[in-house]
N, C-alpha and C. Protein backbone atom coordinates (compact mmCIF):
# COMPACT_ATOMS: atom_id res chain seq x y z
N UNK A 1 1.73 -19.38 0.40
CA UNK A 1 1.13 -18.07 0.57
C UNK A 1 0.19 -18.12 1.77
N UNK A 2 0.05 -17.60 2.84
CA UNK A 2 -0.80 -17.06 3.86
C UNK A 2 -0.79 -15.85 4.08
N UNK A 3 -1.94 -15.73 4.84
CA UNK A 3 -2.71 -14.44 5.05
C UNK A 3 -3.00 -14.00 6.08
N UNK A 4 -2.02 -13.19 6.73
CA UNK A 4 -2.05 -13.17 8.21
C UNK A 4 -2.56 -11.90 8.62
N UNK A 5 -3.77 -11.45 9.54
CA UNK A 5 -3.74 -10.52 10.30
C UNK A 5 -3.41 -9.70 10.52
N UNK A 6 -3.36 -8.19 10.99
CA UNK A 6 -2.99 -7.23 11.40
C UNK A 6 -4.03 -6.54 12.24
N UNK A 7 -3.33 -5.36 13.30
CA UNK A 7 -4.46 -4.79 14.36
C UNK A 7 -5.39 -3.96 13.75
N UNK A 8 -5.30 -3.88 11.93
CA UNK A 8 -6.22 -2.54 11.77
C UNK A 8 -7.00 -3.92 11.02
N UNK A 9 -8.69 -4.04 11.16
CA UNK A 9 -9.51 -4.36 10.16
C UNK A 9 -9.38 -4.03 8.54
N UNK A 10 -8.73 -5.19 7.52
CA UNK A 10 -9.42 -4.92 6.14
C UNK A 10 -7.95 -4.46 5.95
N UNK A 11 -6.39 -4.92 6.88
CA UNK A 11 -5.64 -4.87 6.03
C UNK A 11 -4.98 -6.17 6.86
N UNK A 12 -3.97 -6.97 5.89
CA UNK A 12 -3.18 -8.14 5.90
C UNK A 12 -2.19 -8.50 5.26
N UNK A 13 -1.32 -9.20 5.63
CA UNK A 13 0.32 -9.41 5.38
C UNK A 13 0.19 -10.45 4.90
N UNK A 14 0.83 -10.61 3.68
CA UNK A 14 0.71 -12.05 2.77
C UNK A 14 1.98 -12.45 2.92
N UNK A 15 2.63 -13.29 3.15
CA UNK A 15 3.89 -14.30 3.95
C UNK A 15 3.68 -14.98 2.02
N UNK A 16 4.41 -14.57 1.42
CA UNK A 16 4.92 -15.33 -0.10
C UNK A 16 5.70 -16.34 0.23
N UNK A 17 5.73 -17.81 0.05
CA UNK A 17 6.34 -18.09 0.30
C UNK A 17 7.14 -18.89 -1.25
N UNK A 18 8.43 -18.89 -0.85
CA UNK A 18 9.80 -19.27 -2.30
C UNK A 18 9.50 -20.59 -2.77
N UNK A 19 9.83 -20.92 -3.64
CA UNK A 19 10.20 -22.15 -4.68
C UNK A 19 11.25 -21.64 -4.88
N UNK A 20 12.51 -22.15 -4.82
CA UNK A 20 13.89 -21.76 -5.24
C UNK A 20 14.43 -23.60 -6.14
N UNK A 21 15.01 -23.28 -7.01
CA UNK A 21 15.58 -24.28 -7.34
C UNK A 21 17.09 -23.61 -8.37
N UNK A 22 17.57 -24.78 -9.10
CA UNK A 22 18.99 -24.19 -9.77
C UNK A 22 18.65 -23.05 -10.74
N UNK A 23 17.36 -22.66 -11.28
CA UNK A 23 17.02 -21.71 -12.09
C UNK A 23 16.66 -20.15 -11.34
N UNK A 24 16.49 -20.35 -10.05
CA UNK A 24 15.73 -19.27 -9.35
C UNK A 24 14.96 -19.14 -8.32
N UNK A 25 14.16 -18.46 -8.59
CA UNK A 25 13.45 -17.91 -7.13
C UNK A 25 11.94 -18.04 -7.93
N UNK A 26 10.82 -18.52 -7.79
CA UNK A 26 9.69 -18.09 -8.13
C UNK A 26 8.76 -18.15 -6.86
N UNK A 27 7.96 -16.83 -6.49
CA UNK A 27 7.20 -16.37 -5.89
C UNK A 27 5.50 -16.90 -6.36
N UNK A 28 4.79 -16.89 -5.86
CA UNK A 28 3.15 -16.62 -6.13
C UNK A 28 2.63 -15.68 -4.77
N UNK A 29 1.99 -14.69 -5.47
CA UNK A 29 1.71 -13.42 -4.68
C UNK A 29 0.09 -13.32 -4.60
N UNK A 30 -0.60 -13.71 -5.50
CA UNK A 30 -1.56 -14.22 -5.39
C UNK A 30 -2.71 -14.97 -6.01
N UNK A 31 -3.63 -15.01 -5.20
CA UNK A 31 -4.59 -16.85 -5.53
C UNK A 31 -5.83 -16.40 -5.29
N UNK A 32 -6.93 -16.00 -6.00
CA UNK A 32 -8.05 -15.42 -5.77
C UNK A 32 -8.71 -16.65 -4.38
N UNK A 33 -8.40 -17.51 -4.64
CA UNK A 33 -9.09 -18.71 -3.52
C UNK A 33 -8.50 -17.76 -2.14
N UNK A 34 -7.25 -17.91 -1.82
CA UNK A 34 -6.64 -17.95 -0.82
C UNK A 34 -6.80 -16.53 -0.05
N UNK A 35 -7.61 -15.55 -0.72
CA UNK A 35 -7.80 -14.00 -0.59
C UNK A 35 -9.47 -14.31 -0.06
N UNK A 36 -10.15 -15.00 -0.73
CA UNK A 36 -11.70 -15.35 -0.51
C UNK A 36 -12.49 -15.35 0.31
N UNK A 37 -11.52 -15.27 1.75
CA UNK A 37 -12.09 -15.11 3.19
C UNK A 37 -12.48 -13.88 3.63
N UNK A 38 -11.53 -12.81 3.04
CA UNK A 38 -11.29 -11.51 3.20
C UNK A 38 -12.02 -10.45 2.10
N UNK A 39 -11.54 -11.22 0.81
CA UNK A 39 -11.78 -10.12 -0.21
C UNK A 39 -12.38 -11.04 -1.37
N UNK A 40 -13.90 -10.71 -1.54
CA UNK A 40 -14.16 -11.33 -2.40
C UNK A 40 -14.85 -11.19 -3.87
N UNK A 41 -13.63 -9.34 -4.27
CA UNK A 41 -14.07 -9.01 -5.36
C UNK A 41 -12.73 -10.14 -6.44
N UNK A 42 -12.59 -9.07 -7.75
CA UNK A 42 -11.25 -9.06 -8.58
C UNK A 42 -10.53 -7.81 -8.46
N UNK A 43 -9.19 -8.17 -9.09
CA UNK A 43 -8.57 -7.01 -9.32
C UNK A 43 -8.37 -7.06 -10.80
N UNK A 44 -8.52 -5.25 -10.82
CA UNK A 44 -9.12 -5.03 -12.48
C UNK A 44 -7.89 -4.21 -12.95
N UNK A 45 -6.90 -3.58 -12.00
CA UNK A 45 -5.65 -2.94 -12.95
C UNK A 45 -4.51 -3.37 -11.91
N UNK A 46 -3.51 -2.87 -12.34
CA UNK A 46 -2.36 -3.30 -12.16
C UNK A 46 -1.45 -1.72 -12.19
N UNK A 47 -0.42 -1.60 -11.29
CA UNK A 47 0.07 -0.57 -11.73
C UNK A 47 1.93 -1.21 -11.33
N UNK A 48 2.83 -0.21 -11.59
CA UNK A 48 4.11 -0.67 -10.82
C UNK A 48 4.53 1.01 -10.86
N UNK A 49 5.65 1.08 -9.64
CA UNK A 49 6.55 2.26 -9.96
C UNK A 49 8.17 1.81 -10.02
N UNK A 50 8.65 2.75 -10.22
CA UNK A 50 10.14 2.65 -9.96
C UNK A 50 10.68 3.59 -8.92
N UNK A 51 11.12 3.56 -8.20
CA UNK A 51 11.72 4.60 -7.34
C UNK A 51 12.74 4.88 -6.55
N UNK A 52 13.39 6.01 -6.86
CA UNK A 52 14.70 6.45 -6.03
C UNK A 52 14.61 6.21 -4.80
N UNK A 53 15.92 6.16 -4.04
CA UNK A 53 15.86 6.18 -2.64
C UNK A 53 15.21 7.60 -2.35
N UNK A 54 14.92 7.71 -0.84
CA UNK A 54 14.04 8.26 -0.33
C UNK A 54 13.16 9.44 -1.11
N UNK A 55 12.84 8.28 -2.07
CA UNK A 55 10.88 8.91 -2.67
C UNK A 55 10.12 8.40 -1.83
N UNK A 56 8.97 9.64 -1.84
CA UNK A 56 7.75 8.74 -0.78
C UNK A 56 6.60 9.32 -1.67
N UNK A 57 6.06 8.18 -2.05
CA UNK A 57 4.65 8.02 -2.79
C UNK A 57 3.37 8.64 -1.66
N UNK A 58 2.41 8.96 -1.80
CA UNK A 58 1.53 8.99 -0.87
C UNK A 58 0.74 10.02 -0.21
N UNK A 59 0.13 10.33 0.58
CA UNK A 59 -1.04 9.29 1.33
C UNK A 59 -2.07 9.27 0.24
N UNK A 60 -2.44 8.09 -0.79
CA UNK A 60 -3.34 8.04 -1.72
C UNK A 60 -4.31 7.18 -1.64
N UNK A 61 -6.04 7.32 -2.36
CA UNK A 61 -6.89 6.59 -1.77
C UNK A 61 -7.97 7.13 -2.53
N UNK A 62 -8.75 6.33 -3.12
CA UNK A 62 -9.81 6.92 -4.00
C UNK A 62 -11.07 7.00 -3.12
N UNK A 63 -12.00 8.39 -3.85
CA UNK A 63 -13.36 8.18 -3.32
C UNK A 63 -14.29 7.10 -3.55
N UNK A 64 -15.43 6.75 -3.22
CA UNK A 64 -16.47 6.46 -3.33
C UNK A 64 -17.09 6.80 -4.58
N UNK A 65 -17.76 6.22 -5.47
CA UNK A 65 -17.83 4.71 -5.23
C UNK A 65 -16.46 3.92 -6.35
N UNK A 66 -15.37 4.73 -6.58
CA UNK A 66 -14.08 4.29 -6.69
C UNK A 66 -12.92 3.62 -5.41
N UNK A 67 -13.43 4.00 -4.59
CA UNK A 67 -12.94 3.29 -3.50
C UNK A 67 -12.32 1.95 -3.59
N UNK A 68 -11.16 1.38 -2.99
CA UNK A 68 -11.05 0.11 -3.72
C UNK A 68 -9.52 -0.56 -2.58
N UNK A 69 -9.80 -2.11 -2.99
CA UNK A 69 -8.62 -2.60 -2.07
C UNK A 69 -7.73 -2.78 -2.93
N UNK A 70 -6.42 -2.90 -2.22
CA UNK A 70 -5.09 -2.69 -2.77
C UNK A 70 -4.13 -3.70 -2.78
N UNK A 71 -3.55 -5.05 -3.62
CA UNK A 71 -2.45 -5.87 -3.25
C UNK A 71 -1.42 -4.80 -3.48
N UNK A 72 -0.64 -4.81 -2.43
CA UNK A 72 1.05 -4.24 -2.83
C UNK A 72 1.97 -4.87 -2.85
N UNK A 73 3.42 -5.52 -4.14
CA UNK A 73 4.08 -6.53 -3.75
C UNK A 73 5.32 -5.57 -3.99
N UNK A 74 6.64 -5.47 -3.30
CA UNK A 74 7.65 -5.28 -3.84
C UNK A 74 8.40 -5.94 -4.67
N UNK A 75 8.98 -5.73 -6.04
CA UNK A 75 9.00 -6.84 -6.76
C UNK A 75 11.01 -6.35 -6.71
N UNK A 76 11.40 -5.55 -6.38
CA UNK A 76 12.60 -5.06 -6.11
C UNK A 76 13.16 -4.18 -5.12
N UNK A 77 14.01 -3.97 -4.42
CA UNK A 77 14.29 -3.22 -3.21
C UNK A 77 13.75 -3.17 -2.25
N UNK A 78 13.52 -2.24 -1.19
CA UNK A 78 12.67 -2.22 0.07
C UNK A 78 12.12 -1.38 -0.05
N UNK A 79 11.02 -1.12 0.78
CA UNK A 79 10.23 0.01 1.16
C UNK A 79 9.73 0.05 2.35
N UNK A 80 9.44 1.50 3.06
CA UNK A 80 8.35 1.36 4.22
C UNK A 80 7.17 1.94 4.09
N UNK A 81 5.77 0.99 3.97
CA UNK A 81 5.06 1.48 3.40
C UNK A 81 4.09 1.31 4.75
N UNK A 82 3.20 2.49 4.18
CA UNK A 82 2.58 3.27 5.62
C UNK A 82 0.70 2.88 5.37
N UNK A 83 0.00 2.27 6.09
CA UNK A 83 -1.38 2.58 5.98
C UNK A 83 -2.05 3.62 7.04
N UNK A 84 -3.10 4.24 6.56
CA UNK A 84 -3.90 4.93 7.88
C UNK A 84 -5.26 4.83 8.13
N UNK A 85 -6.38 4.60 8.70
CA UNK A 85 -7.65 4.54 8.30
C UNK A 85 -8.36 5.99 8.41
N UNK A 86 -9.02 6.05 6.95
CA UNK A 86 -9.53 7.33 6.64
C UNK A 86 -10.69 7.57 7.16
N UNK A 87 -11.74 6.39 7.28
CA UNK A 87 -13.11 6.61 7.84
C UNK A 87 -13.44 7.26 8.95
N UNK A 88 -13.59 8.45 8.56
CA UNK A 88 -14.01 8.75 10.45
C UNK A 88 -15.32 8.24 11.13
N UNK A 89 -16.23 7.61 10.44
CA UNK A 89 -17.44 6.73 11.01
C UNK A 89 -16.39 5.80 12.37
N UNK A 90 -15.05 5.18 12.01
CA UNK A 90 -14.63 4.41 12.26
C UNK A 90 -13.92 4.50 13.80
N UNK A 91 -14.04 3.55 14.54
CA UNK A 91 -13.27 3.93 15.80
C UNK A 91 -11.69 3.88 15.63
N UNK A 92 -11.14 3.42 14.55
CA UNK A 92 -9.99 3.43 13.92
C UNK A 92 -9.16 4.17 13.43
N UNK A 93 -10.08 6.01 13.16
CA UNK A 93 -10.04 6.57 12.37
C UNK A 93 -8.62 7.21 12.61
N UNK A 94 -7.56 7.43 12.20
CA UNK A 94 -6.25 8.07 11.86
C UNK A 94 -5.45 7.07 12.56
N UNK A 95 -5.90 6.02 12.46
CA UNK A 95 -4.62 4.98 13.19
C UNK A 95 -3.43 4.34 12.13
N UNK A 96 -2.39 4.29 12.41
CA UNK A 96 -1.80 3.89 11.39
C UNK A 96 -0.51 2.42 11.64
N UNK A 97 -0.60 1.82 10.59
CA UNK A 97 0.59 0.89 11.18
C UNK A 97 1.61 0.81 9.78
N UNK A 98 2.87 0.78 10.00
CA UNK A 98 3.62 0.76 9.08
C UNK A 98 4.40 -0.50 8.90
N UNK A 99 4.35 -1.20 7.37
CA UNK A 99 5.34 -2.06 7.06
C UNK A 99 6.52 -2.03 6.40
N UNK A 100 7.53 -2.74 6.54
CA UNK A 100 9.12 -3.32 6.23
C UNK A 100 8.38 -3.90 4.85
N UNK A 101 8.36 -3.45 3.67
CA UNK A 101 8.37 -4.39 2.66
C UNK A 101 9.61 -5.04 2.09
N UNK A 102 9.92 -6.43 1.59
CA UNK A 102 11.18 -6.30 0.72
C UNK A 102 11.11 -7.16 -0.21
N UNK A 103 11.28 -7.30 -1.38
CA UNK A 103 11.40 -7.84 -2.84
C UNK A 103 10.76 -9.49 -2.33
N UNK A 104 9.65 -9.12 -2.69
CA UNK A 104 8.53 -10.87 -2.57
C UNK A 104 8.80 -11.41 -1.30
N UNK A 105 8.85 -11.08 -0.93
CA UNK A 105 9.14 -11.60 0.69
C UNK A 105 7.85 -11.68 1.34
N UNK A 106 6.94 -10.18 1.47
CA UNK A 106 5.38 -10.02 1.68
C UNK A 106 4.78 -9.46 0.91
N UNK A 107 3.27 -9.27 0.89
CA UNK A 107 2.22 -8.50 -0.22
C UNK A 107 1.64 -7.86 1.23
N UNK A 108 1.22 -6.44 1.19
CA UNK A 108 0.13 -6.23 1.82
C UNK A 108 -1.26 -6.23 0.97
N UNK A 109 -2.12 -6.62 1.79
CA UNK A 109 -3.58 -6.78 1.33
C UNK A 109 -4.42 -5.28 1.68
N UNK A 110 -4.78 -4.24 1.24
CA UNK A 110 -4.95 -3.05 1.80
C UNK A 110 -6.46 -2.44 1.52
N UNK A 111 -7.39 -2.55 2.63
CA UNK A 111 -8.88 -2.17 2.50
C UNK A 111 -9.23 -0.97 2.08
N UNK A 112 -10.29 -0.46 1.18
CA UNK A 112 -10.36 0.84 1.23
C UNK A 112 -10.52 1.59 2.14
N UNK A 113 -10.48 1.56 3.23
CA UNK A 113 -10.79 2.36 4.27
C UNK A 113 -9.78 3.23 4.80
N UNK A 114 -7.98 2.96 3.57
CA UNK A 114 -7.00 3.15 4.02
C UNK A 114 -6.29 4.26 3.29
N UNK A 115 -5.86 4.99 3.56
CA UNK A 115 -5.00 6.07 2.54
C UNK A 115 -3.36 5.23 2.77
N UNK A 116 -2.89 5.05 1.64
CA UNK A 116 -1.85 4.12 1.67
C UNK A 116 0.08 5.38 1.10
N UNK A 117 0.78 4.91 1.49
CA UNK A 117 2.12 5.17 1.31
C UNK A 117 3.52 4.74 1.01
N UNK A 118 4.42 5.09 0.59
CA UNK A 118 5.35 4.05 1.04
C UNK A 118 6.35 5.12 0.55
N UNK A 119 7.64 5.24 1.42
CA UNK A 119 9.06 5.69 1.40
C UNK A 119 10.24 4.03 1.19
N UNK A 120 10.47 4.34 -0.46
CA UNK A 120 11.69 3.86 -0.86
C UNK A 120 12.47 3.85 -0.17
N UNK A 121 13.22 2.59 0.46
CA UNK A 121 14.50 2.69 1.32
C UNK A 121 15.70 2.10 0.58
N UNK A 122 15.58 1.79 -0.86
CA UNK A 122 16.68 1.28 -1.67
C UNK A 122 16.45 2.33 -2.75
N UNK A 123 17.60 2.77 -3.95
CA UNK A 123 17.67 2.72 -5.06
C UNK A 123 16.79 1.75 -6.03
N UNK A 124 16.27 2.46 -6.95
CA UNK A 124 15.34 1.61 -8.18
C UNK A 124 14.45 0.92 -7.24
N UNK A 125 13.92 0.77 -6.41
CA UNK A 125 12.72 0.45 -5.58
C UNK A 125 11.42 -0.16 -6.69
N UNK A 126 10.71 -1.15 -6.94
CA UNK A 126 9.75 -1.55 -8.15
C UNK A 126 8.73 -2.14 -7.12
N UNK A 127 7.74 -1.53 -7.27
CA UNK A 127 6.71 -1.77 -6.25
C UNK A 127 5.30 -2.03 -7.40
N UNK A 128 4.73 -3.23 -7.50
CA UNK A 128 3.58 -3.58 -7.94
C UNK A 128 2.42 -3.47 -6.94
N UNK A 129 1.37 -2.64 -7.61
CA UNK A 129 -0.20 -2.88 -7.14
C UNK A 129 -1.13 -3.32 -7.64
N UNK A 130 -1.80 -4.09 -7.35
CA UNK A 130 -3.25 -4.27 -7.60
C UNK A 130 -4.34 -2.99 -7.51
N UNK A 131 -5.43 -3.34 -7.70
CA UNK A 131 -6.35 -2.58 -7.44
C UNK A 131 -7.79 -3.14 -7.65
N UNK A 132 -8.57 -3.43 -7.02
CA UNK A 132 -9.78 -3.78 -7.60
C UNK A 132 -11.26 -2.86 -8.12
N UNK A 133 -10.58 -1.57 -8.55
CA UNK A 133 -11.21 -0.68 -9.60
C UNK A 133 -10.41 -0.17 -10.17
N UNK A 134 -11.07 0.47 -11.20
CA UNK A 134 -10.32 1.42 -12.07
C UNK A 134 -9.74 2.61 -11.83
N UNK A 135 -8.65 3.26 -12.10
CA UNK A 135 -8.21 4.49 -11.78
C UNK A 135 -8.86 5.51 -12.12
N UNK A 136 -9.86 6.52 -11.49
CA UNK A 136 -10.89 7.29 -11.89
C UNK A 136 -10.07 9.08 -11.38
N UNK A 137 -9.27 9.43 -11.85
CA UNK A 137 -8.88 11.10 -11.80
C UNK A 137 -9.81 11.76 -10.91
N UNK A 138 -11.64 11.87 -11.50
CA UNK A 138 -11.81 12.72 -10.59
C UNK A 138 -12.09 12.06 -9.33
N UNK A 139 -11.89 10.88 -8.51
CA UNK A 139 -12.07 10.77 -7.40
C UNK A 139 -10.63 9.89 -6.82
N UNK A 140 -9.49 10.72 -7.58
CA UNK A 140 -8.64 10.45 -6.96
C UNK A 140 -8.55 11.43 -5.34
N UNK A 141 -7.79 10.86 -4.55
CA UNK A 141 -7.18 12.23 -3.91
C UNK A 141 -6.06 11.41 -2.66
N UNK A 142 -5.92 12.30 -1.61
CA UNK A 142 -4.83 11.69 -0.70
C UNK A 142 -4.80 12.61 0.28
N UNK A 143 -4.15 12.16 1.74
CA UNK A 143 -3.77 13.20 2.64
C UNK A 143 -1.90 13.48 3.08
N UNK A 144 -2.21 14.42 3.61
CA UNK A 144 -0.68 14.98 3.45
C UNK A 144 0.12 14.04 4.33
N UNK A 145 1.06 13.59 3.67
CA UNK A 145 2.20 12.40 4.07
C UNK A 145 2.61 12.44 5.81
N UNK A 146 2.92 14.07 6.16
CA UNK A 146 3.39 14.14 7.18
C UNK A 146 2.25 14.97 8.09
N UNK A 147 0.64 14.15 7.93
CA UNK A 147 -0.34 14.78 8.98
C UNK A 147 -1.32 13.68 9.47
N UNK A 148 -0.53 12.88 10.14
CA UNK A 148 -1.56 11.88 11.16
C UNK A 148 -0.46 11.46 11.98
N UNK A 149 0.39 11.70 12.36
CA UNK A 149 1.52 11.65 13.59
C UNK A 149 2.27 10.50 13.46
N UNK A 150 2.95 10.01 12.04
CA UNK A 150 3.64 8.94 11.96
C UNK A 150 4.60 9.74 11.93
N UNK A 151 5.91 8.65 12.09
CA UNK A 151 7.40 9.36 12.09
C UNK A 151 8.15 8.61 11.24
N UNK A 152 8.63 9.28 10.04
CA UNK A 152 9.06 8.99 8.88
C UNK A 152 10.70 8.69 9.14
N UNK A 153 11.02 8.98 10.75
CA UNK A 153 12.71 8.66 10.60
C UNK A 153 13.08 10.19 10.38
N UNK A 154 12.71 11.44 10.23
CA UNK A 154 13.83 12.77 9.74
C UNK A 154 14.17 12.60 8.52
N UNK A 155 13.45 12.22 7.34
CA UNK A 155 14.28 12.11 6.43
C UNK A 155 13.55 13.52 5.71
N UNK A 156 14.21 13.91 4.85
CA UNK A 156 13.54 14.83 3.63
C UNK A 156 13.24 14.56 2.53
N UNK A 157 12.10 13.98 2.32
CA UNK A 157 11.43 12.78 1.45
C UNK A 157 11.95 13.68 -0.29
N UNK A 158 11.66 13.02 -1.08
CA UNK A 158 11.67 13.45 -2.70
C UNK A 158 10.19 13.27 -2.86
N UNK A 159 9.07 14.39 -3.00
CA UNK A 159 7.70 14.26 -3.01
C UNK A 159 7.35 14.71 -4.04
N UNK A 160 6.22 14.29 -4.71
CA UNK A 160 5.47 15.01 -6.27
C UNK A 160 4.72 16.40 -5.37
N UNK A 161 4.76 17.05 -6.28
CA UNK A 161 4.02 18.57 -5.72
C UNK A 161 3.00 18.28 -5.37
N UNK A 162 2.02 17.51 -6.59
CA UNK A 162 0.56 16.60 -5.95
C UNK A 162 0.65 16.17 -4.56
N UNK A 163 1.74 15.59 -4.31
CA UNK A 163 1.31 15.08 -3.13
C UNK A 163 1.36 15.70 -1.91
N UNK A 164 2.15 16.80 -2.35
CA UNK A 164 2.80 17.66 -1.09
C UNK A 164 1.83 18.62 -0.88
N UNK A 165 0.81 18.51 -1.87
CA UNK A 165 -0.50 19.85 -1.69
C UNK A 165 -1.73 19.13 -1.45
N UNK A 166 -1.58 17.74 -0.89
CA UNK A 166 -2.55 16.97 0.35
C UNK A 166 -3.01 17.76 1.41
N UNK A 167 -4.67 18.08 1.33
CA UNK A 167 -5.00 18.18 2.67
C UNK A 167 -4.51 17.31 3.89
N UNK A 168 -4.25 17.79 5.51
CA UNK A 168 -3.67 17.22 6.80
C UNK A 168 -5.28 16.20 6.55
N UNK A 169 -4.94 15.16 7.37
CA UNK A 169 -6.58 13.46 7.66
C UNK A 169 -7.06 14.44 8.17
N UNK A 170 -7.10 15.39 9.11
CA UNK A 170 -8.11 16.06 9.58
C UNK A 170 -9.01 17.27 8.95
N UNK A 171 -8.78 17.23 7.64
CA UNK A 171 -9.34 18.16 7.27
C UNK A 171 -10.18 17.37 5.85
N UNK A 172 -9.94 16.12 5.61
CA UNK A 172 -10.77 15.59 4.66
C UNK A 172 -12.01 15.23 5.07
């Protein structure tokens, strides 16, 4: 398992690496030690989805003081999952970089500072998260999938109404 870098601060690509033998494949996704440099709370829930091809989860991200970092592992299919930075204090602010996830291959490590996404690119898609707070309703929220100038490819996503009635980053 390593923990590599990326151009946005407070997010990182975890390189899983295999144990394969005649029984299988076993992964380790993560090692509170090996996170310790970066992130040095816990994670307190766990969530997973399942998802059709082109569903797109997203742009989701809790307030303050629910705010919270994010492991994401694909535990089946692919995905392209999208970060953006929400802070506008930040010189960062609406920058976004998008990853290729695919079944344990990588984890992203994801700071709160990020409204996070991801468009299913397989059938049955199973995407595990971490979280290092609790899921708090009223300070959930998110911005609208298609308003910080990423390009999703043309596709015509399968979206929850919730998500599709996201304020544009510029208006949060």
């Amino acid at each position: 398992m390593n923990l590599l870098d990326t151009s946005l601060k407070d997010v990182y690509i975890i390189s899983n690496d295999p144990y394969a033998d005649n029984r299988g494949t076993f992964y380790k996704y993560y090692h509170s030690d090996s996170f310790s440099s970066v992130f040095n709370g816990k994670f307190v829930e766990s969530f997973y989805s399942v998802s059709h091809l082109n569903v797109l989860r997203g742009m989701h991200f809790q307030l303050s003081p629910f705010s919270h970092w994010k492991l994401v592992t694909v535990f089946s299919g692919c995905i392209l999952d999208v970060v953006v930075n929400i802070d506008k204090d930040s010189e960062d602010f609406g920058r976004f970089l998008p990853f290729y996830l695919k079944a344990a291959h990588q984890s992203l490590l994801i700071g709160p500072s990020y409204a996070h996404g991801f468009l299913s690119l397989e059938d049955s898609s199973v995407v595990n998260y971490l979280t290092s707070s609790v899921y708090s309703q009223e300070h959930d929220s998110g911005i609208h999938w298609n308003s910080f100038g990423f390009d999703w490819g043309g596709i015509s996503p399968i979206i929850s109404k919730r998500d599709s009635t996201f304020p544009p980053l510029m208006d949060i």
